[in-house]
N, C-alpha and C. Protein backbone atom coordinates (compact mmCIF):
# COMPACT_ATOMS: atom_id res chain seq x y z
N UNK A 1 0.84 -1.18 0.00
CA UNK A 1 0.00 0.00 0.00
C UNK A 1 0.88 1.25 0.00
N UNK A 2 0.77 2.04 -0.69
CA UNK A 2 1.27 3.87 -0.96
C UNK A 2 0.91 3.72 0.05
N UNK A 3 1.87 4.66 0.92
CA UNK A 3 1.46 5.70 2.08
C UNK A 3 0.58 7.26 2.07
N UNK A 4 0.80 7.83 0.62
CA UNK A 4 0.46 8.75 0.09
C UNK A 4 0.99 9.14 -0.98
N UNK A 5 -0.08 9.57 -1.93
CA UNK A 5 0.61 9.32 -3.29
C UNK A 5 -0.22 10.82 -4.18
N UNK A 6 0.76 10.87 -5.46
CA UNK A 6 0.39 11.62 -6.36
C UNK A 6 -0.29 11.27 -7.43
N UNK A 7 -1.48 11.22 -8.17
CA UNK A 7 -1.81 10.62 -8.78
C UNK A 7 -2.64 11.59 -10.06
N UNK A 8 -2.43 10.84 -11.30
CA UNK A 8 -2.53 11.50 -12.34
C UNK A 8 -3.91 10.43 -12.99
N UNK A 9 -5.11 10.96 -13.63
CA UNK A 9 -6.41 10.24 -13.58
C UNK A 9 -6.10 10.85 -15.77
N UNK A 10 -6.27 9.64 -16.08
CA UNK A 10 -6.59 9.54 -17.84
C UNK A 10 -7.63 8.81 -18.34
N UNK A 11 -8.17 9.16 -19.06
CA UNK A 11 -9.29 8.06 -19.67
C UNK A 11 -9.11 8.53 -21.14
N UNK A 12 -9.82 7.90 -22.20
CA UNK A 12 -10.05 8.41 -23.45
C UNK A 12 -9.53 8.85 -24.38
N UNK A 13 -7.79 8.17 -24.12
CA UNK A 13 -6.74 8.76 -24.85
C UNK A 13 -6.82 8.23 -26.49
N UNK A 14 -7.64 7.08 -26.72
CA UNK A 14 -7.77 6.99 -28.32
C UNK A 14 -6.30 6.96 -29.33
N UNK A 15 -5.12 6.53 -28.49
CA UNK A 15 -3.74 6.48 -29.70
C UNK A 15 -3.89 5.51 -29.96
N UNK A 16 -3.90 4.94 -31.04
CA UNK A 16 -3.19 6.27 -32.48
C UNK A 16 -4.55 7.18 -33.28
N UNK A 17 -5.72 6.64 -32.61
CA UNK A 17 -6.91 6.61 -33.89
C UNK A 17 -7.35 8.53 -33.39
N UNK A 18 -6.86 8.64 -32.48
CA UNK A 18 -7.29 10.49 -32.27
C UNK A 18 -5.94 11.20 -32.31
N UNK A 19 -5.23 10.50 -31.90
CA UNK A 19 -3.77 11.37 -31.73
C UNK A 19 -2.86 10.44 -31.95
N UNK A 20 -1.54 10.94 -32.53
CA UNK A 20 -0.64 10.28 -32.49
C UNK A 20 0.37 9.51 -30.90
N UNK A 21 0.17 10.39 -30.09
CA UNK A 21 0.97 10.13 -28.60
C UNK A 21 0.40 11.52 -27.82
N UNK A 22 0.39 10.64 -26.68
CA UNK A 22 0.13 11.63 -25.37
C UNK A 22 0.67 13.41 -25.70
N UNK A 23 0.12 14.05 -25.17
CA UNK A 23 0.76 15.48 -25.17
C UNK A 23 1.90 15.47 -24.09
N UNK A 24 2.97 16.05 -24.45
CA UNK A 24 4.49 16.11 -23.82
C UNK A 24 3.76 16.45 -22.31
N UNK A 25 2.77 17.70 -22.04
CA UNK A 25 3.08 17.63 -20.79
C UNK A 25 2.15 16.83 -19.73
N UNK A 26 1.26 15.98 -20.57
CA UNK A 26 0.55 13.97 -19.89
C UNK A 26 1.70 13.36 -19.57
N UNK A 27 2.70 13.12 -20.89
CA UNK A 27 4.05 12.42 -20.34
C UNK A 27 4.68 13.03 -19.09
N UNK A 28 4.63 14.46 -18.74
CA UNK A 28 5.76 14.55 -18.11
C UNK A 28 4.81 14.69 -16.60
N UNK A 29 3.30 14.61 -16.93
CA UNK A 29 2.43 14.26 -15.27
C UNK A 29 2.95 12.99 -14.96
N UNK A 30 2.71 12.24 -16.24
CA UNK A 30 2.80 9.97 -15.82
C UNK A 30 4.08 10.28 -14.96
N UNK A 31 4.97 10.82 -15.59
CA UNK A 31 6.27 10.41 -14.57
C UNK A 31 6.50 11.14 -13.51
N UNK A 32 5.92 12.08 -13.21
CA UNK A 32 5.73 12.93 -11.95
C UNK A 32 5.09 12.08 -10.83
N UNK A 33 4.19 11.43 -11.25
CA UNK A 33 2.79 10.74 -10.58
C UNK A 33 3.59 9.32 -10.02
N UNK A 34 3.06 9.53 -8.39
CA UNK A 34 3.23 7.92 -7.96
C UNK A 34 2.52 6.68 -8.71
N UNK A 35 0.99 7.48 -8.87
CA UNK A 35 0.17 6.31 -9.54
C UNK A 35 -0.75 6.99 -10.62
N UNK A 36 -0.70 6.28 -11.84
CA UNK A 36 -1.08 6.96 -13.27
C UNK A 36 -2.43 5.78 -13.09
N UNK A 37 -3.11 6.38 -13.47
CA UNK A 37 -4.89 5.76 -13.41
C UNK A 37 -5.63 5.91 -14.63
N UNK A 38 -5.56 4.86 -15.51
CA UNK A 38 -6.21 5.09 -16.56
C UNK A 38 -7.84 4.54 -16.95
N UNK A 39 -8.70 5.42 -17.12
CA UNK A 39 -9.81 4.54 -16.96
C UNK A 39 -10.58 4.25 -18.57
N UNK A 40 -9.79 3.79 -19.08
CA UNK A 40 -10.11 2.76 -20.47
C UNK A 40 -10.17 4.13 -21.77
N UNK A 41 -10.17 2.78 -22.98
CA UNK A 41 -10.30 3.49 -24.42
C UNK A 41 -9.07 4.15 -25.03
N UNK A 42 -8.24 2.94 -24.52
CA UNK A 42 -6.48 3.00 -24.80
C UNK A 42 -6.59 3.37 -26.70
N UNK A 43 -7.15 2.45 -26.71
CA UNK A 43 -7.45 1.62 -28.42
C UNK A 43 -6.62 0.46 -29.25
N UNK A 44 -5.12 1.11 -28.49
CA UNK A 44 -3.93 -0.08 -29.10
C UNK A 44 -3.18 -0.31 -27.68
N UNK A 45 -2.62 -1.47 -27.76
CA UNK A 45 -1.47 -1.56 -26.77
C UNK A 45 -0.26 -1.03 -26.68
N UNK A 46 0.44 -0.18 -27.59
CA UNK A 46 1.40 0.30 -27.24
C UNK A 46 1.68 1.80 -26.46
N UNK A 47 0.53 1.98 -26.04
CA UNK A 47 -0.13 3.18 -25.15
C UNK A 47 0.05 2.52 -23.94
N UNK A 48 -0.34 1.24 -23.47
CA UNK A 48 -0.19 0.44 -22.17
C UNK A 48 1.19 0.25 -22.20
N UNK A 49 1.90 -0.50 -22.88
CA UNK A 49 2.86 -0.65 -23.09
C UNK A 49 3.96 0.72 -22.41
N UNK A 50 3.91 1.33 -22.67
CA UNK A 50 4.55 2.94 -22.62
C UNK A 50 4.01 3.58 -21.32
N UNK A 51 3.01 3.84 -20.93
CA UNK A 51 2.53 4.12 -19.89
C UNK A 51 3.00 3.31 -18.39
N UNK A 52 2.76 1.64 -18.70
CA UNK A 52 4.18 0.82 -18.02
C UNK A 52 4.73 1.37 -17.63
N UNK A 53 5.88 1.32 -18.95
CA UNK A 53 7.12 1.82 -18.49
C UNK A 53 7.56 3.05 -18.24
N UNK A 54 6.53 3.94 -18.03
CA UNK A 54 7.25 5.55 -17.56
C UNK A 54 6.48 5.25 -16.28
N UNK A 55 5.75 5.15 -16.12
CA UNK A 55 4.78 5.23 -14.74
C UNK A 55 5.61 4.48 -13.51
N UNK A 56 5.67 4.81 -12.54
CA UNK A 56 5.55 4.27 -11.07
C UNK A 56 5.04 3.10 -10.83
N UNK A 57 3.74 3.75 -11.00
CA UNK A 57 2.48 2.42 -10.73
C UNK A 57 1.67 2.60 -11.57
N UNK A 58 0.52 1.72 -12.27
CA UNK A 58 -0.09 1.99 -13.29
C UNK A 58 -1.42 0.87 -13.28
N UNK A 59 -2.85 1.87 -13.03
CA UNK A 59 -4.14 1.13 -12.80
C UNK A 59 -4.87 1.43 -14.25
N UNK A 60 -5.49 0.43 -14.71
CA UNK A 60 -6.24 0.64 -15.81
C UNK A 60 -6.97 -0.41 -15.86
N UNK A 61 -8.17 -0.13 -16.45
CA UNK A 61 -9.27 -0.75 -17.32
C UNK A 61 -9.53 -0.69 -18.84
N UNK A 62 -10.66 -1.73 -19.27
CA UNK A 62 -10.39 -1.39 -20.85
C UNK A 62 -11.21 -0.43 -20.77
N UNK A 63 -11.93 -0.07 -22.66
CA UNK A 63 -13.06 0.21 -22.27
C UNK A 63 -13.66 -0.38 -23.65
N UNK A 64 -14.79 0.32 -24.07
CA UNK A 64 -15.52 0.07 -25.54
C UNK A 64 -15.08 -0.28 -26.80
N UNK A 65 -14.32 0.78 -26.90
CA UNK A 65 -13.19 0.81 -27.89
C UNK A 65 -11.87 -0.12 -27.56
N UNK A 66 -11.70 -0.66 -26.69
CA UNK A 66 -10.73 -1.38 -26.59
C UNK A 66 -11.00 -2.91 -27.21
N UNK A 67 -10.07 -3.45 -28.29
CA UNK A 67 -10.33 -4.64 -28.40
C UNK A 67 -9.73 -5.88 -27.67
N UNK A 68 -9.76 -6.89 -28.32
CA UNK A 68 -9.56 -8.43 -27.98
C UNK A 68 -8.13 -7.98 -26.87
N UNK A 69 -6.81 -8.11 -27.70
CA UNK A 69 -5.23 -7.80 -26.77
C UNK A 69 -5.47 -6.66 -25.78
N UNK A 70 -6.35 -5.47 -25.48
CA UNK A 70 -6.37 -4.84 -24.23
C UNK A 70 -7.07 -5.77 -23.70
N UNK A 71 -7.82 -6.22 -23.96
CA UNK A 71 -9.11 -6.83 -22.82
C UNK A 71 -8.44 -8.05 -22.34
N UNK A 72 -7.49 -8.64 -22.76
CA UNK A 72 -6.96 -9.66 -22.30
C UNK A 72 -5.72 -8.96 -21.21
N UNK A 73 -5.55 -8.11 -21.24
CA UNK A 73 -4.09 -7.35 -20.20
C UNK A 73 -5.17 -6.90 -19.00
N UNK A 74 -6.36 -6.48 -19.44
CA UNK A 74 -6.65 -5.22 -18.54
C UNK A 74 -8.06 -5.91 -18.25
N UNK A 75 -8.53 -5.39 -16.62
CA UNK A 75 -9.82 -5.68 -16.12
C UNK A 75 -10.96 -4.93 -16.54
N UNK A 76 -12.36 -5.05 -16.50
CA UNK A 76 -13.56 -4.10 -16.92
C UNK A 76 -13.40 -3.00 -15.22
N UNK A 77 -12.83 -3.63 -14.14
CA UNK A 77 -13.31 -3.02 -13.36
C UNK A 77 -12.23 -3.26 -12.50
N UNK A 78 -11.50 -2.13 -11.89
CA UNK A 78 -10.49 -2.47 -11.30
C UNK A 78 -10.80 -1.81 -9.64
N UNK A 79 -10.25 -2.60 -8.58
CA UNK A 79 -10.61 -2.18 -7.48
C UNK A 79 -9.21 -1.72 -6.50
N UNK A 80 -8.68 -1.06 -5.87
CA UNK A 80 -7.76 -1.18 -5.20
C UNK A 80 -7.99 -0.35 -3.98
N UNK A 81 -7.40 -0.14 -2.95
CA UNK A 81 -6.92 0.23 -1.42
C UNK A 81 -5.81 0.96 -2.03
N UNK A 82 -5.44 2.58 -1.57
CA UNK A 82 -4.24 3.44 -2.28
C UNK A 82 -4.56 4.68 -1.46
N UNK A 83 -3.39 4.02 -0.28
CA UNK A 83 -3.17 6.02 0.80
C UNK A 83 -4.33 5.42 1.46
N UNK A 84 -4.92 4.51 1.99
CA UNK A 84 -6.19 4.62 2.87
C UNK A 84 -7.38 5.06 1.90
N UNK A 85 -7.30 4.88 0.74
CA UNK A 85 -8.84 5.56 0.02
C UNK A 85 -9.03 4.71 -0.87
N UNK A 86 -10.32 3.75 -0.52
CA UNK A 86 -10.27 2.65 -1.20
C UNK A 86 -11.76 2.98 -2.89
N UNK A 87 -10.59 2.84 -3.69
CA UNK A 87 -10.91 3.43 -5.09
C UNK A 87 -11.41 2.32 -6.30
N UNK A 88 -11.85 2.47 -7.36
CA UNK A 88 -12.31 1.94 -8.50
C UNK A 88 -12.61 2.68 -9.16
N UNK A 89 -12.37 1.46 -10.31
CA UNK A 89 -12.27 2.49 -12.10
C UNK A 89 -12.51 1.62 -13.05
N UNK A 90 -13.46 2.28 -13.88
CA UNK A 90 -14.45 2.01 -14.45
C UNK A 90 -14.68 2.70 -16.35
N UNK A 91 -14.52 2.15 -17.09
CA UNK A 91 -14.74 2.78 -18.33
C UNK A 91 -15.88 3.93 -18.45
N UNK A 92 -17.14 3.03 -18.40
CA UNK A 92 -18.34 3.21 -18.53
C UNK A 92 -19.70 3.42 -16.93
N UNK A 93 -20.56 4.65 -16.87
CA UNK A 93 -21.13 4.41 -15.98
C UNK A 93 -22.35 4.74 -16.18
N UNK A 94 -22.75 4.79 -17.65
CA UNK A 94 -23.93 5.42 -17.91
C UNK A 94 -24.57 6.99 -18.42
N UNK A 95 -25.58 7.32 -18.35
CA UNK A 95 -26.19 8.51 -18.76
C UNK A 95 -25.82 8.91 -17.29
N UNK A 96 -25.39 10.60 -17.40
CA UNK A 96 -25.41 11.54 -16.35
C UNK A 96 -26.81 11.54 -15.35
N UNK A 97 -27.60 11.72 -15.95
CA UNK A 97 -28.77 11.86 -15.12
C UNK A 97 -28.78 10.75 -14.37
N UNK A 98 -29.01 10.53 -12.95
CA UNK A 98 -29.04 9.78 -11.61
C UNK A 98 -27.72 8.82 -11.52
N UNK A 99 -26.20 9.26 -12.26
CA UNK A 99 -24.88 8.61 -12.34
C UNK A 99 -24.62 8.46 -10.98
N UNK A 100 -24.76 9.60 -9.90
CA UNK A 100 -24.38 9.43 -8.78
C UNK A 100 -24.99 7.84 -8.18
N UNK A 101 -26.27 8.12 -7.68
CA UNK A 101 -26.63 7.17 -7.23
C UNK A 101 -26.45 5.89 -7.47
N UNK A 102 -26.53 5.76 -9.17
CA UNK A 102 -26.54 4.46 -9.67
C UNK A 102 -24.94 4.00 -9.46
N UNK A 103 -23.72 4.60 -9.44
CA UNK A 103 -22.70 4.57 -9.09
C UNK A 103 -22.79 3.89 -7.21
N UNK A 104 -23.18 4.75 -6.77
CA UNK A 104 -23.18 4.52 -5.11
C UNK A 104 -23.64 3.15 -4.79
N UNK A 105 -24.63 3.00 -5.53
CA UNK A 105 -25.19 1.22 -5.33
C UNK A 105 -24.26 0.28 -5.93
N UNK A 106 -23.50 0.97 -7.24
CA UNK A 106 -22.73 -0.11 -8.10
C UNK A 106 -21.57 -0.56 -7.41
N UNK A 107 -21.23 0.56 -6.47
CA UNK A 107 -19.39 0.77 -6.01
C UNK A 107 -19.78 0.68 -4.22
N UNK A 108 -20.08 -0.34 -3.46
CA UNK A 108 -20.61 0.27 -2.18
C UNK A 108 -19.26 0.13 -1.51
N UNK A 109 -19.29 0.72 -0.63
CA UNK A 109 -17.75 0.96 -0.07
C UNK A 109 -16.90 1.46 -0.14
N UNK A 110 -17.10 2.09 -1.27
CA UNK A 110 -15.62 3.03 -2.11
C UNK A 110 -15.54 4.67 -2.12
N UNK A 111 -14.66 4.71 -1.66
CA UNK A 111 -14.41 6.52 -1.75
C UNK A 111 -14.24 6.77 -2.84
N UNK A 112 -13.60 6.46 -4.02
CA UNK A 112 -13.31 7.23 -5.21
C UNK A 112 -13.62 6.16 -6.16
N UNK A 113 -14.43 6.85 -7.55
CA UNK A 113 -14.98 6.11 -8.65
C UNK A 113 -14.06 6.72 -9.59
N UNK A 114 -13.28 6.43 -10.44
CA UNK A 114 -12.78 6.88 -11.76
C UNK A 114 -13.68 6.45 -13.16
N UNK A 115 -14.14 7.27 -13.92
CA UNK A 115 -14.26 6.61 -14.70
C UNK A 115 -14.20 7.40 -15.97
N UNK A 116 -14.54 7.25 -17.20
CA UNK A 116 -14.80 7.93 -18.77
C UNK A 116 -15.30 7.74 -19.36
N UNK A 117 -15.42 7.76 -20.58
CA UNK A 117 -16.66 7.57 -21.78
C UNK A 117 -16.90 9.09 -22.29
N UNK A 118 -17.33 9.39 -21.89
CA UNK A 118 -18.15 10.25 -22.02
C UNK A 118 -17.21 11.55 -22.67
N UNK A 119 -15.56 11.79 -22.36
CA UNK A 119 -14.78 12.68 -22.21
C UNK A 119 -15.09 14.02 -21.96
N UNK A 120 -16.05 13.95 -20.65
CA UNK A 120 -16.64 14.99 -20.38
C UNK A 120 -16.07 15.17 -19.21
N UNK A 121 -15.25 16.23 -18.70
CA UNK A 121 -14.67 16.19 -16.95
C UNK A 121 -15.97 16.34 -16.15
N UNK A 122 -15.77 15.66 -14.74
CA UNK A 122 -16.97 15.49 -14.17
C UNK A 122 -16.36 14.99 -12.46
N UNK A 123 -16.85 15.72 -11.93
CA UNK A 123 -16.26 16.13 -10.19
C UNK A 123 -18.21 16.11 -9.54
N UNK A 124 -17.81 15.15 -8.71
CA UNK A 124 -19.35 15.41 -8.41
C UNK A 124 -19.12 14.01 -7.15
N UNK A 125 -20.23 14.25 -6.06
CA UNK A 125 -20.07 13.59 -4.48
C UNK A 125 -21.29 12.64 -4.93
N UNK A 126 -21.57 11.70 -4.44
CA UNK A 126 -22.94 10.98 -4.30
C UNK A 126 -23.44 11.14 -2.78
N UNK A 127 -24.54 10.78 -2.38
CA UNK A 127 -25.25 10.97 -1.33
C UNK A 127 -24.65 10.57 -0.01
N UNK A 128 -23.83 9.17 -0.32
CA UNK A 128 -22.74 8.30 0.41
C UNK A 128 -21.41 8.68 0.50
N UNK A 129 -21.08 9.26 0.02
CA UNK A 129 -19.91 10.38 0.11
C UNK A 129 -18.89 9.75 -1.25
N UNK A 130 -19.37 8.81 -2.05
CA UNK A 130 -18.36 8.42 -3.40
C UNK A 130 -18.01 9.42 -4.37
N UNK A 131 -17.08 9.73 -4.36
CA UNK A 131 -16.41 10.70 -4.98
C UNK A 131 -16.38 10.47 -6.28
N UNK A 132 -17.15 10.80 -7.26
CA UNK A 132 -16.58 10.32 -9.21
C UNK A 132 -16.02 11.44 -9.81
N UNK A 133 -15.05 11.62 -10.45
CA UNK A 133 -14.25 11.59 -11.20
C UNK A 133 -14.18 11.45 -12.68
N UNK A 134 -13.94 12.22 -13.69
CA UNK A 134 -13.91 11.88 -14.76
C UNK A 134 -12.78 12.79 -15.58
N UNK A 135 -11.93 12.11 -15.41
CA UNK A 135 -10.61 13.24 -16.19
C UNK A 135 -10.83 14.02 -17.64
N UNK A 136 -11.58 13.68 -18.45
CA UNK A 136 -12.03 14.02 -19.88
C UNK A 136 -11.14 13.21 -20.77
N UNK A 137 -10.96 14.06 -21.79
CA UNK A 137 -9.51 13.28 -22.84
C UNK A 137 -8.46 14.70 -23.00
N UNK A 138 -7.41 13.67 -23.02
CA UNK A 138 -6.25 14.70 -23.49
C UNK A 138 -5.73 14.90 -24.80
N UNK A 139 -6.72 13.78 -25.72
CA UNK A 139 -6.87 14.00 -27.14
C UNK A 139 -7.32 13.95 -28.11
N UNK A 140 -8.70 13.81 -27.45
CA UNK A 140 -9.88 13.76 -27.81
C UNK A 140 -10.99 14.57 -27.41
N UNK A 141 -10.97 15.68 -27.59
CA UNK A 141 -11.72 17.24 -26.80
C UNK A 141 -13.62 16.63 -27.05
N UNK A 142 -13.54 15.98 -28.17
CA UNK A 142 -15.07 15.92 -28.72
C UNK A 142 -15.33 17.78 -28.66
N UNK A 143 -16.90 17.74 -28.17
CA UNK A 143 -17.70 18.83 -27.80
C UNK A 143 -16.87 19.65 -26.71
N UNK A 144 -15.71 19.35 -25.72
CA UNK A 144 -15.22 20.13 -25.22
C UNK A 144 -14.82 21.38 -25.22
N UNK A 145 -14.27 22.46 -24.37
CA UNK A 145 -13.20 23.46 -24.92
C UNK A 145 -11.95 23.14 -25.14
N UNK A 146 -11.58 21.98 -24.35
CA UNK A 146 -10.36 21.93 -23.98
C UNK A 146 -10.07 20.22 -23.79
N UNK A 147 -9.09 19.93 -24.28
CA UNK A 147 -8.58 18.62 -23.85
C UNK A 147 -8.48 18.57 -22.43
N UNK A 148 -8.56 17.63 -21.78
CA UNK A 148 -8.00 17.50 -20.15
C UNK A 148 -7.86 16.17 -19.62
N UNK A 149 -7.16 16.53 -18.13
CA UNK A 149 -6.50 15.08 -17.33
C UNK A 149 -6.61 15.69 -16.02
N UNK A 150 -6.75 14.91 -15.60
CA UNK A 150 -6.75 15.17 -13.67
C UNK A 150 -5.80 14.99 -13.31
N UNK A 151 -5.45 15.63 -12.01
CA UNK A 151 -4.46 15.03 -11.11
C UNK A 151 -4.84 15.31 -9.69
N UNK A 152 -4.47 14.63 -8.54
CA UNK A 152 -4.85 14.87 -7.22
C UNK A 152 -4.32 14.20 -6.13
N UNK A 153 -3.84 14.29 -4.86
CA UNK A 153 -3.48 14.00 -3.96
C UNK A 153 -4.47 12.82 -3.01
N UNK A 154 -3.52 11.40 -2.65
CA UNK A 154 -4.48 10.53 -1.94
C UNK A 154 -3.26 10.27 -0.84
N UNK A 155 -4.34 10.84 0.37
CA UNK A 155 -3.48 10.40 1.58
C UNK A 155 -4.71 10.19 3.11
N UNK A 156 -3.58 8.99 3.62
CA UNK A 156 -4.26 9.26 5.19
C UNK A 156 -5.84 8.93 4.94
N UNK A 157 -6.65 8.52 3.79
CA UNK A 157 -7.82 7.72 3.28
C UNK A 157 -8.56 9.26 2.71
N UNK A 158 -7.76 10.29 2.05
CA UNK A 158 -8.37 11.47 1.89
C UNK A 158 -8.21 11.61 0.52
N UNK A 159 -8.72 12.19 -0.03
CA UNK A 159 -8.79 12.48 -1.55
C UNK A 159 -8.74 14.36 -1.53
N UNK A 160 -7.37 15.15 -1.95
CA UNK A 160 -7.33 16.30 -1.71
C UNK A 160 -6.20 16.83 -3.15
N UNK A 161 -6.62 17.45 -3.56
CA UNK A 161 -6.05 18.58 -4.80
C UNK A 161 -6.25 18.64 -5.75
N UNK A 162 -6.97 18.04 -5.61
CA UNK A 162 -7.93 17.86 -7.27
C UNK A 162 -7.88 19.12 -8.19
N UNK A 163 -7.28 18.56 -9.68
CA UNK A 163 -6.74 19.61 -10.39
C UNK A 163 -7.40 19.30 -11.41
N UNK A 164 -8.22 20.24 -12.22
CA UNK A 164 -8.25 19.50 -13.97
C UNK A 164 -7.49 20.33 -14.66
N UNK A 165 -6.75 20.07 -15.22
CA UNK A 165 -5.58 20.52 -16.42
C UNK A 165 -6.25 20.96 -17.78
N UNK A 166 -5.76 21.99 -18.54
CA UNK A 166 -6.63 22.02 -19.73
C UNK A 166 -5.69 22.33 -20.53
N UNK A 167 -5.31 21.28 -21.65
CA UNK A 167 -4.08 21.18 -22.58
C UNK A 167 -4.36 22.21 -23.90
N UNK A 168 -3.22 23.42 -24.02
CA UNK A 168 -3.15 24.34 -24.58
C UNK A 168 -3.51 23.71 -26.08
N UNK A 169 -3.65 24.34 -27.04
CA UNK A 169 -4.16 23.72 -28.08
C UNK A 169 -2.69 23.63 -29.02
């Protein structure tokens, strides 16, 4: 178990089919970051592959877009204990409207939900105190203004600094 950690939250990165490679300064969060958290829609493996090996530590799921060789590396649903804040991450969680709740019943026990799809950033508490999370994409804006990635502080079972980043164009 991290004692307390730095952690950098990705989903929806789409290489090669949206971008060619991460934006220089995603690379230079992964290696900043105790633990790089990816919550699916890699598209190819050499994004996992790479993320590996710069990262610390490295949590991921597939997602939709991920085929046969991610889904065989990577879980639909990953659960872990990290700094006392026991977390999961998740591709997919549905339509926004009643996400909280339906999350809170899906995840019982858990302080922090990661998840994407949607590449919509999304910071929001459920009734139970589950924290979700949704980093957006860092290269894949869709309808966005802005590409983005999270980052935030987990310590002592606390979830504190929550940043969303918005990658210059």
């Amino acid at each position: 178990m991290i004692a307390g950690c730095r952690v950098l939250l990705l989903a929806d990165t789409h290489v090669p089919a949206r971008a060619r490679d991460l934006p220089a300064e995603v690379w230079a969060a992964a290696e900043a970051a105790d633990l790089v958290i990816h919550a699916g829609d890699w598209v190819a493996e050499p994004l996992l592959d790479a993320l590996e090996a710069r990262s610390r530590r490295l949590i991921g799921v597939y997602g939709n877009n991920d085929g046969p060789p991610l889904r065989a590396r990577l879980p639909e649903i990953a659960s872990e204990t990290v700094a006392g804040v026991r977390l999961a991450v998740v591709h997919e969680t549905g339509p926004a409207a009643g996400r909280e709740a339906r999350c809170a019943a899906r995840f019982p026990g858990r302080d922090l939900l990661v998840f994407g799809h949607s590449h919509i950033p999304w910071d929001s508490v459920a009734a139970g105190g589950l924290r979700l999370l949704n980093p957006g994409s860092p290269t894949d804006r869709r309808r966005q203004p802005h590409a983005t990635y999270l980052t935030l502080t987990l310590a002592g079972g606390a979830i504190s600094d929550v940043l969303l980043h918005r990658i210059a164009r």
